[in-house]
N, C-alpha and C. Protein backbone atom coordinates (compact mmCIF):
# COMPACT_ATOMS: atom_id res chain seq x y z
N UNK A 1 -18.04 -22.27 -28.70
CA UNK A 1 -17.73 -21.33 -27.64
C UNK A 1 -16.67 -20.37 -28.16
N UNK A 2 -16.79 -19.02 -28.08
CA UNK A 2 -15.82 -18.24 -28.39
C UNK A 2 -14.91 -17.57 -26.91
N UNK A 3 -13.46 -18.36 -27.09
CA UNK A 3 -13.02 -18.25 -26.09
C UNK A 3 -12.34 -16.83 -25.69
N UNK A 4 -12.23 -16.00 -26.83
CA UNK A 4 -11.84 -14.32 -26.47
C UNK A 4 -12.80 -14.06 -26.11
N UNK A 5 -13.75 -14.25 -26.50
CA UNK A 5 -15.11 -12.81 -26.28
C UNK A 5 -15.30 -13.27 -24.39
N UNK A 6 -15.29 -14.86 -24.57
CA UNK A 6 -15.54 -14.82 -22.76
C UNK A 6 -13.90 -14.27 -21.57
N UNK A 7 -13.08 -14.42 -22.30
CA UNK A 7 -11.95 -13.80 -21.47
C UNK A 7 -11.93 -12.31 -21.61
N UNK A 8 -12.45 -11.40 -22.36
CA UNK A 8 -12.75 -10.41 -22.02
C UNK A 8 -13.98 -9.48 -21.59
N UNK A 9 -14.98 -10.47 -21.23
CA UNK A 9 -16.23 -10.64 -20.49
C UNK A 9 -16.30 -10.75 -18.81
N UNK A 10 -15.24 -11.20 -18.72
CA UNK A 10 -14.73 -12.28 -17.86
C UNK A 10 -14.27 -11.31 -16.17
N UNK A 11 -14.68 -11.10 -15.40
CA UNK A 11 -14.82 -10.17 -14.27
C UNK A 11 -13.17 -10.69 -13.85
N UNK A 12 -12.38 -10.05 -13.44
CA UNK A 12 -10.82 -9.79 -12.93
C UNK A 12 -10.86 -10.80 -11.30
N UNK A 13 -12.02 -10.80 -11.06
CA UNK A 13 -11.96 -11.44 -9.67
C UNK A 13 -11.93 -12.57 -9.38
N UNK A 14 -12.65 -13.19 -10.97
CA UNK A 14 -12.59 -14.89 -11.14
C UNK A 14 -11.02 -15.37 -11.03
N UNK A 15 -10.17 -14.50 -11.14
CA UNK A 15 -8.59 -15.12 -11.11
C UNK A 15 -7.89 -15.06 -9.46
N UNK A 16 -9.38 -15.14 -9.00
CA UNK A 16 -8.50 -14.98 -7.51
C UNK A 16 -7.57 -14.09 -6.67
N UNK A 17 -7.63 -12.89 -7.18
CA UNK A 17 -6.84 -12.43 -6.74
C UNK A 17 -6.39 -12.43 -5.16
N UNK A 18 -5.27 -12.14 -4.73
CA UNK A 18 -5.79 -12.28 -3.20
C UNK A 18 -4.71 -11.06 -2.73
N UNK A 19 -4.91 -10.95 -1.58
CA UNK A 19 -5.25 -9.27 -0.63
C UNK A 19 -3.64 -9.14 -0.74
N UNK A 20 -3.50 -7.64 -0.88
CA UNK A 20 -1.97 -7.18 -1.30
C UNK A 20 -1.21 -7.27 -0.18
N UNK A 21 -0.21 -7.81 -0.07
CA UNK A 21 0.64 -7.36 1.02
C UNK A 21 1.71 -6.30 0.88
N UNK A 22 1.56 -5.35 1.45
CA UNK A 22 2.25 -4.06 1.33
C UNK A 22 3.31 -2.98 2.40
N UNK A 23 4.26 -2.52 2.20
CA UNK A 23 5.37 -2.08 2.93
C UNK A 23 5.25 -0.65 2.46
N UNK A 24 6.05 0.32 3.50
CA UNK A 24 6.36 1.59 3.08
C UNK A 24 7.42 1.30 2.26
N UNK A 25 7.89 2.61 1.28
CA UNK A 25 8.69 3.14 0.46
C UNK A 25 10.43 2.75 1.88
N UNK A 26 10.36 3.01 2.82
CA UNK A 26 11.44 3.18 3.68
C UNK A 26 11.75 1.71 4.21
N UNK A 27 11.15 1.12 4.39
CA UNK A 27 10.97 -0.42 4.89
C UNK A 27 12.89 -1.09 4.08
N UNK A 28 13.53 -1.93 4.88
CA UNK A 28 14.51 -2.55 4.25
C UNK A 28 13.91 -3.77 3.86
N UNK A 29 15.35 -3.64 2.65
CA UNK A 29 14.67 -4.95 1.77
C UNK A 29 14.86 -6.06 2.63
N UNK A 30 15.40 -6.14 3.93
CA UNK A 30 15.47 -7.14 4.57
C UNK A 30 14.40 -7.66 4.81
N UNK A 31 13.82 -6.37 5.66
CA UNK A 31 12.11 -7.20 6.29
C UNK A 31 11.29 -7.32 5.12
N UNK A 32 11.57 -6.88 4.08
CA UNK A 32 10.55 -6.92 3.19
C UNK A 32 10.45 -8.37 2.91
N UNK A 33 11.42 -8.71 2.33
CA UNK A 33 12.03 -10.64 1.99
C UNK A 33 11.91 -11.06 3.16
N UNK A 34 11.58 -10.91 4.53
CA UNK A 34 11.25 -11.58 5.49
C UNK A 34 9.91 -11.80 5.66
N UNK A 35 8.86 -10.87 5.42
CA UNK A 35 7.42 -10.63 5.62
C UNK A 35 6.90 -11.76 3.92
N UNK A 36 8.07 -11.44 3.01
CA UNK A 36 6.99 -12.06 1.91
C UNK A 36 7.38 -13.85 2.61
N UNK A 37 8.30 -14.27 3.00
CA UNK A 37 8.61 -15.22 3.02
C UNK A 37 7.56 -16.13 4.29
N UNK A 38 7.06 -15.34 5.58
CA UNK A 38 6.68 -15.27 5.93
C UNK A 38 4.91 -15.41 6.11
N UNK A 39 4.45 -14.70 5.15
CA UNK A 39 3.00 -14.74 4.69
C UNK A 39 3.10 -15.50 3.53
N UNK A 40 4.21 -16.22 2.43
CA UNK A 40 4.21 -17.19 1.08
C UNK A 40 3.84 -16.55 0.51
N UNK A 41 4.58 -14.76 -0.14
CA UNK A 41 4.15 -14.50 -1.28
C UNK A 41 5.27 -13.90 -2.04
N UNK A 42 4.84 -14.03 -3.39
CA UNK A 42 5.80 -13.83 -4.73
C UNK A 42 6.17 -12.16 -4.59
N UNK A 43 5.63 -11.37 -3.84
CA UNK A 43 5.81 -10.25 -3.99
C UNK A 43 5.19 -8.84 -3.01
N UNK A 44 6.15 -8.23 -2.99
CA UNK A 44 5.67 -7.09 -1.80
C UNK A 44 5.06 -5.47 -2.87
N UNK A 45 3.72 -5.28 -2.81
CA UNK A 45 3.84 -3.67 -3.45
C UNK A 45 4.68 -2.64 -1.86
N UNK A 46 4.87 -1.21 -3.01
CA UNK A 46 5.70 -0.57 -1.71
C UNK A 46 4.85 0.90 -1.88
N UNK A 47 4.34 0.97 -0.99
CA UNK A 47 2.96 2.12 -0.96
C UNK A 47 3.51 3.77 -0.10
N UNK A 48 3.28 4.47 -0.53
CA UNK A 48 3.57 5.60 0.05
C UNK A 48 2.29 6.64 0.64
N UNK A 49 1.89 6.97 1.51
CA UNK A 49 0.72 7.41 2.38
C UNK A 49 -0.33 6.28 1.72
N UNK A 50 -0.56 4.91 1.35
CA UNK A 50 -1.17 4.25 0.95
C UNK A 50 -1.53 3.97 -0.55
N UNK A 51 -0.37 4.90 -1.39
CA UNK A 51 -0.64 4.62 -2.67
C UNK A 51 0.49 3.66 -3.06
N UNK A 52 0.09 3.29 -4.31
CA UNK A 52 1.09 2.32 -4.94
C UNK A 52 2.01 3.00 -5.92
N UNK A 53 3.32 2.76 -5.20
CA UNK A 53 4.34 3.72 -6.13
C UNK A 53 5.81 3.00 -6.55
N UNK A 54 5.15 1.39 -5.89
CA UNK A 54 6.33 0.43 -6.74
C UNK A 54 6.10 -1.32 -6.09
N UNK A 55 6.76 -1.98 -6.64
CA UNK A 55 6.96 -3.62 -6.27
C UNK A 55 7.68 -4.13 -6.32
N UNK A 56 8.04 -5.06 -5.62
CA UNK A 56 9.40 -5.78 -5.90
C UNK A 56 8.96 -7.43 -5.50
N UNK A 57 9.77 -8.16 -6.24
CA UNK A 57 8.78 -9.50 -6.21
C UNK A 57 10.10 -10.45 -6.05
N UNK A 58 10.16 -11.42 -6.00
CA UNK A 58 10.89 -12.71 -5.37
C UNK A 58 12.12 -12.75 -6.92
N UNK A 59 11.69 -12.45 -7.86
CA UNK A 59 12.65 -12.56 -8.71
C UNK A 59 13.90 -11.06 -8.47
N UNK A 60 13.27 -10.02 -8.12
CA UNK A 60 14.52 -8.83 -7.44
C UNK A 60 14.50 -9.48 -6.48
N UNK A 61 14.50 -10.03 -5.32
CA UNK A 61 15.03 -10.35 -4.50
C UNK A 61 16.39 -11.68 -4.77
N UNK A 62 16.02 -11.99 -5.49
CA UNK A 62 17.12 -13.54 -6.00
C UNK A 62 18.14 -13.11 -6.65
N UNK A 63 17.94 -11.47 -7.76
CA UNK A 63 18.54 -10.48 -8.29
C UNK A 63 19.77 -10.21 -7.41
N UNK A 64 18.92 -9.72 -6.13
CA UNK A 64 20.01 -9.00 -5.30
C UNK A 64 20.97 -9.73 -4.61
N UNK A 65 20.50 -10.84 -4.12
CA UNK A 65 21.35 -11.87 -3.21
C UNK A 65 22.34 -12.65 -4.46
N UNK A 66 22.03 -12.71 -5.46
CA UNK A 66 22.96 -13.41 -6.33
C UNK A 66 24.37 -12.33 -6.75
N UNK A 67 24.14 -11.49 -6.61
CA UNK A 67 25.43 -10.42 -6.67
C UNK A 67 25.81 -9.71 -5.84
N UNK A 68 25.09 -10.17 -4.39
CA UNK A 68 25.46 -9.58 -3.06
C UNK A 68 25.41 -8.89 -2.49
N UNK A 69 24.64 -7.97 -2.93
CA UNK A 69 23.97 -6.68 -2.87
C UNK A 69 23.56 -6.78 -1.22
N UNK A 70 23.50 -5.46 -1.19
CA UNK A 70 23.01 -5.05 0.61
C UNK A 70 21.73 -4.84 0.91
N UNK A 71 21.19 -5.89 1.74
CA UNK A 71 19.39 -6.13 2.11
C UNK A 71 19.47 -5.09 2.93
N UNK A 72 20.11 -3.81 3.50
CA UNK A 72 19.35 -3.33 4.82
C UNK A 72 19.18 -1.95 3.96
N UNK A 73 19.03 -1.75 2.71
CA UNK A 73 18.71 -0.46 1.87
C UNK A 73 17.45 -0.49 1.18
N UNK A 74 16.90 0.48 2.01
CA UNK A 74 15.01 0.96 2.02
C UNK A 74 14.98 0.57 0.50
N UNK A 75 13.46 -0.24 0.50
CA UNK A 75 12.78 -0.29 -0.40
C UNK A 75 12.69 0.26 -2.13
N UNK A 76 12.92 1.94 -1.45
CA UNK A 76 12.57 2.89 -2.78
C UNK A 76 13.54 2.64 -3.56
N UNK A 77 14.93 2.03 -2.96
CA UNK A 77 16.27 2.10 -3.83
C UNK A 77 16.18 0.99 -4.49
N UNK A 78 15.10 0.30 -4.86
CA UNK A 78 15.37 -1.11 -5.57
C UNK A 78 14.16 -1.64 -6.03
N UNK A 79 13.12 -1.21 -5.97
CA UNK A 79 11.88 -1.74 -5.81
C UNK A 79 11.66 -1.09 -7.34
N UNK A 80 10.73 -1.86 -8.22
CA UNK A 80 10.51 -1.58 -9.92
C UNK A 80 9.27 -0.28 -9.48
N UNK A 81 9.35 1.11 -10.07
CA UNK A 81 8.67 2.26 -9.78
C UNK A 81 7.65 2.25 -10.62
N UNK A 82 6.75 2.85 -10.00
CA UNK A 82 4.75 3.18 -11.24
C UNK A 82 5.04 1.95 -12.03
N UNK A 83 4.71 0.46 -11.48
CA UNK A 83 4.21 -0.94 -11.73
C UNK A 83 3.56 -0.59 -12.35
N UNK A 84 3.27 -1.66 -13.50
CA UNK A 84 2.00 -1.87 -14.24
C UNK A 84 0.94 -2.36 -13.21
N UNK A 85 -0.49 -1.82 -13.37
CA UNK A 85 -1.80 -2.74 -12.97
C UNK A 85 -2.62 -2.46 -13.25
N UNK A 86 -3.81 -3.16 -12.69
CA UNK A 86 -4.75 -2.98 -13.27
C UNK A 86 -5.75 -2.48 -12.25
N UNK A 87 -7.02 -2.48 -12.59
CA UNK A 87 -8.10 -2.07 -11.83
C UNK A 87 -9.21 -3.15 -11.27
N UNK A 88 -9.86 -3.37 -10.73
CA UNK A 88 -10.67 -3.84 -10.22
C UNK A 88 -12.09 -4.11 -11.54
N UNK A 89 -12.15 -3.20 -12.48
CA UNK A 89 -12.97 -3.28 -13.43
C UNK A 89 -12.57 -3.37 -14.86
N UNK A 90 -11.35 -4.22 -15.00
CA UNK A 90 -10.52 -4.93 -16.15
C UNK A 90 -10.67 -6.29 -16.46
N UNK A 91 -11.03 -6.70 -17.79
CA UNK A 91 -11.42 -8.08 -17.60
C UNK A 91 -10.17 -8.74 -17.18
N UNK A 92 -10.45 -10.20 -17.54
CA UNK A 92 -9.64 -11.39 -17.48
C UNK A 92 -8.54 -11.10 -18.55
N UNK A 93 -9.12 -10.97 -19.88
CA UNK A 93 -8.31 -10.72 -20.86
C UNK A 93 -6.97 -9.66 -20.86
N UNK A 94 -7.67 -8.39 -20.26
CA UNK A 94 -7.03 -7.46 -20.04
C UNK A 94 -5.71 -7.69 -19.12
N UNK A 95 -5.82 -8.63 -18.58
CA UNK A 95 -5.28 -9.35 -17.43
C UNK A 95 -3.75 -10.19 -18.09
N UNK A 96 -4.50 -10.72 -18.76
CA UNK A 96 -3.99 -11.65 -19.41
C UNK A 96 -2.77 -11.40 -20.45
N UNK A 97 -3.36 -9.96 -21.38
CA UNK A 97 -2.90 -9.47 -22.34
C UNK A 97 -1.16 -8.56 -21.46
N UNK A 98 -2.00 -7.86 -20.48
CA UNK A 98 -0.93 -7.01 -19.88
C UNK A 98 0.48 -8.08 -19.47
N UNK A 99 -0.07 -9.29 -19.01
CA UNK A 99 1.30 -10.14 -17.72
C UNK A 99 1.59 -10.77 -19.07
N UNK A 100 1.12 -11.07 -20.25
CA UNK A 100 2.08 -11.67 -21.58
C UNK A 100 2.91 -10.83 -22.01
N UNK A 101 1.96 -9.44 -22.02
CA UNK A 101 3.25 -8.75 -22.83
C UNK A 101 4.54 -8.43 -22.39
N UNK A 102 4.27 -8.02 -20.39
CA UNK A 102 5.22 -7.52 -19.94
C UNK A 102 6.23 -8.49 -19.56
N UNK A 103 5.42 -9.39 -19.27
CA UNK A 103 6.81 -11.18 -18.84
C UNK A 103 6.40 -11.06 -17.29
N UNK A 104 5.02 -10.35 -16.92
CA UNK A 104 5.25 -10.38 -15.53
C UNK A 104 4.20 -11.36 -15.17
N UNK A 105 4.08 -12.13 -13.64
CA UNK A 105 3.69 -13.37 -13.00
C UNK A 105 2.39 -12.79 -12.19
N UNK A 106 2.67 -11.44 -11.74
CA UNK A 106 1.66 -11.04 -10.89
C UNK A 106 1.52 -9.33 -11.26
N UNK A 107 0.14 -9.19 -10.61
CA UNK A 107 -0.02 -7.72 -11.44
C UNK A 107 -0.98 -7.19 -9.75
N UNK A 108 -0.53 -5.82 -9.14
CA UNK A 108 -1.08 -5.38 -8.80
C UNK A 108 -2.54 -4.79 -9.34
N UNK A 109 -3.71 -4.86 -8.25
CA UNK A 109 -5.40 -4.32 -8.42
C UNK A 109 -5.42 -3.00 -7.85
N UNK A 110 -5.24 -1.85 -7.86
CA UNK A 110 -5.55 -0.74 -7.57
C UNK A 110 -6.95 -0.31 -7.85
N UNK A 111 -7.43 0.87 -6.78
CA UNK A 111 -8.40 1.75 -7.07
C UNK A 111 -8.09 3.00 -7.59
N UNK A 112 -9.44 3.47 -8.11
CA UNK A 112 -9.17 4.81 -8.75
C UNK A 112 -7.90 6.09 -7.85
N UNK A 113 -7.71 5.57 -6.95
CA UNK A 113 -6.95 6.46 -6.07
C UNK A 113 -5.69 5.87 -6.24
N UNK A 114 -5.41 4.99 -6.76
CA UNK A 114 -4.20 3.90 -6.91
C UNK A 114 -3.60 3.48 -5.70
N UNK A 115 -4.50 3.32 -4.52
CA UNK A 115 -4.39 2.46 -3.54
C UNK A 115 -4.63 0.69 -3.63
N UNK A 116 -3.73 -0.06 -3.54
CA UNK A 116 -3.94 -1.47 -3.94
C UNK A 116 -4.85 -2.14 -3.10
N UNK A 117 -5.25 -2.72 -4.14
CA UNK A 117 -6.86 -4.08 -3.49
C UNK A 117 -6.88 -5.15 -3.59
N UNK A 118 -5.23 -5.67 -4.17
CA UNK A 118 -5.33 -7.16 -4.43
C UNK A 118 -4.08 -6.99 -5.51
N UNK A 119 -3.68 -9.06 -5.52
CA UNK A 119 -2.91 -9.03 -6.29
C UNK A 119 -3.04 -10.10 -6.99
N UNK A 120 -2.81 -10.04 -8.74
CA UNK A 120 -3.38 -10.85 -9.50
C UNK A 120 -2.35 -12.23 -10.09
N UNK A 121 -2.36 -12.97 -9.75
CA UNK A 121 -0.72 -14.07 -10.58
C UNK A 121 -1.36 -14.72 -11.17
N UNK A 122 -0.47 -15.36 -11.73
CA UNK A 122 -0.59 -16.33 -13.29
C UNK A 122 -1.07 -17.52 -12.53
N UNK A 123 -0.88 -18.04 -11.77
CA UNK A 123 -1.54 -19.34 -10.93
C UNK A 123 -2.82 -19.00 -10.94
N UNK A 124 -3.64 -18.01 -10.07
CA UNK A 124 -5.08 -17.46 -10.13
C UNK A 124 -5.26 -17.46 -11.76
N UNK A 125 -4.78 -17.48 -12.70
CA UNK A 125 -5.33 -17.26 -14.07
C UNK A 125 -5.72 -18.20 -14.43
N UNK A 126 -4.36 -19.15 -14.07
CA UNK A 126 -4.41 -20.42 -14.55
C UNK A 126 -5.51 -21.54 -14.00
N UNK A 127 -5.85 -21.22 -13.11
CA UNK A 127 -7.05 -21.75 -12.21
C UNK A 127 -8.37 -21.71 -12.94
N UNK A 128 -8.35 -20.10 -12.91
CA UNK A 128 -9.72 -19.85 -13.74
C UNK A 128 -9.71 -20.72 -15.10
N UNK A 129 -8.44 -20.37 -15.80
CA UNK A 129 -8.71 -21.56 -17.02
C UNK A 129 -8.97 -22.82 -17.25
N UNK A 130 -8.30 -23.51 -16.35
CA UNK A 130 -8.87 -24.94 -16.35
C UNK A 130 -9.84 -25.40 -15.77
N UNK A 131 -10.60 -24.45 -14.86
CA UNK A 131 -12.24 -24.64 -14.32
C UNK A 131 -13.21 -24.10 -14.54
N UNK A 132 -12.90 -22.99 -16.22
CA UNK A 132 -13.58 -22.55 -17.13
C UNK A 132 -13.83 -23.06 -18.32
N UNK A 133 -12.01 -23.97 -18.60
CA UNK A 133 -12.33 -23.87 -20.39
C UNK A 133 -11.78 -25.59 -20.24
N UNK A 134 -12.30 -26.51 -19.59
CA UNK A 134 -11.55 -28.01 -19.00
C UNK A 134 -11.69 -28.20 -20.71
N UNK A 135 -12.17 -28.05 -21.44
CA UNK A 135 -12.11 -28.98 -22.61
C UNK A 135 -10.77 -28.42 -23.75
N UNK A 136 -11.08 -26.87 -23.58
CA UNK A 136 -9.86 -26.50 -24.14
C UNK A 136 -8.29 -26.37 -23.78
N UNK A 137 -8.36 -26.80 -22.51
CA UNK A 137 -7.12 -26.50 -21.70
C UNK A 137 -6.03 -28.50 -21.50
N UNK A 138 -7.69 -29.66 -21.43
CA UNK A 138 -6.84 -30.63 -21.33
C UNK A 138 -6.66 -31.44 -22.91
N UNK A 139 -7.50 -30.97 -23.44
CA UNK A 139 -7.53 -32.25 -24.72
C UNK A 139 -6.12 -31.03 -25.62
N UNK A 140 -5.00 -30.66 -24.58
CA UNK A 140 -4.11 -30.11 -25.73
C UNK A 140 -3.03 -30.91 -25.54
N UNK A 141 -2.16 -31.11 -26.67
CA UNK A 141 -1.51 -32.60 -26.39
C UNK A 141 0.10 -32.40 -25.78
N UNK A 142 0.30 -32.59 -25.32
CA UNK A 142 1.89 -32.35 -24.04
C UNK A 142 2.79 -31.28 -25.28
N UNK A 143 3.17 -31.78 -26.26
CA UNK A 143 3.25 -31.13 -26.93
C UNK A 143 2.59 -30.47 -28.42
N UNK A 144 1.95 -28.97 -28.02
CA UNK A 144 1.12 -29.07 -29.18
C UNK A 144 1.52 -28.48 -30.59
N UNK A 145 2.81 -28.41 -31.06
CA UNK A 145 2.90 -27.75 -32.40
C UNK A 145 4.25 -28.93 -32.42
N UNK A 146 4.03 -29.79 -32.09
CA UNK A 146 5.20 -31.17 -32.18
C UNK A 146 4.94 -31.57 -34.06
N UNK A 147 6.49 -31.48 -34.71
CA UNK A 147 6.58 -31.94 -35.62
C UNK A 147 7.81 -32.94 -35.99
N UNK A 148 7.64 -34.09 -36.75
CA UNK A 148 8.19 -35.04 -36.68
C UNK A 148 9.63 -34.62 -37.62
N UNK A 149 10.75 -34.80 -36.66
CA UNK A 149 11.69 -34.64 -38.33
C UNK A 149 12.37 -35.49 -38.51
N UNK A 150 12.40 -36.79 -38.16
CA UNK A 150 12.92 -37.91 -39.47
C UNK A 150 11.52 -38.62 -39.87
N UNK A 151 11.96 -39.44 -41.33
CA UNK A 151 10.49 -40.00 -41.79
C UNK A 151 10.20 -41.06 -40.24
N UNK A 152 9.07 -41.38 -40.54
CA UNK A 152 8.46 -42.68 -39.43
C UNK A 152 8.43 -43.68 -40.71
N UNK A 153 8.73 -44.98 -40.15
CA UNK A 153 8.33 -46.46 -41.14
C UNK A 153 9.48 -46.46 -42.10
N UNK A 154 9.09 -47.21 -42.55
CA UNK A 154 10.05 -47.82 -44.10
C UNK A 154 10.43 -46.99 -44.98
């Protein structure tokens, strides 16, 4: 089995994405961290006449409260601007390649209009992998590049 050629074969939808939850640009970061907490999600996009023009996800929010920062200041002033994402017609790989390089957990789905259609996390990836590739994902051993450094035996 060649496991690149099927992760970039691999339709963007198999990772589950699921339906964006989204705020205006003006919205405080209060309700925003209230609504994600609310619906259980890692992250709010922040849409302006319905486009996607930023995000802010549970790690800025932990950002802000850890140095005390003021929740009742709109969205636009804090929220990460023109997010990376992807499209609806990007593989798995593509998927994959983008949230390694950037260090990010979840990736907005936009349309050609860059109105969002979904949102993609490393859990949904991780799903697809182990109910795609069960042989390559469990026979790997807890630790797999484990090397011994004192001798073993006599």
């Amino acid at each position: 089995m060649d496991f690149h050629l099927n992760l970039n074969s691999e339709a963007l939808e198999l990772a589950l994405p699921v339906s964006p939850l989204c705020v205006e640009a003006e919205t405080s970061v209060r309700d925003a961290v209230g609504r994600m907490k609310d619906e259980n999600r890692g992250a709010v996009l922040v849409c302006r006449s319905g486009v996607l023009v930023g995000i802010f996800t549970e790690r800025d929010a932990l950002r802000m409260m850890a140095r005390g920062a003021e929740l009742d200041v709109p969205m636009e002033e804090v929220m990460s601007k023109q997010p990376v994402s992807l499209s609806a017609s990007d593989s798995m790989g593509t998927a994959i390649a983008k949230m390694s390089l950037g260090g990010y957990r979840q990736l907005p789905v936009v349309d050609s209009q860059g109105r969002p259609k979904g949102l993609v996390q490393a859990s949904g990836i991780l799903h697809y992998l182990v109910e795609h590739f069960p042989s390559v994902v469990y026979t790997l051993p807890p630790e797999p590049f484990h090397a011994t450094h004192d001798r073993e035996g006599a």
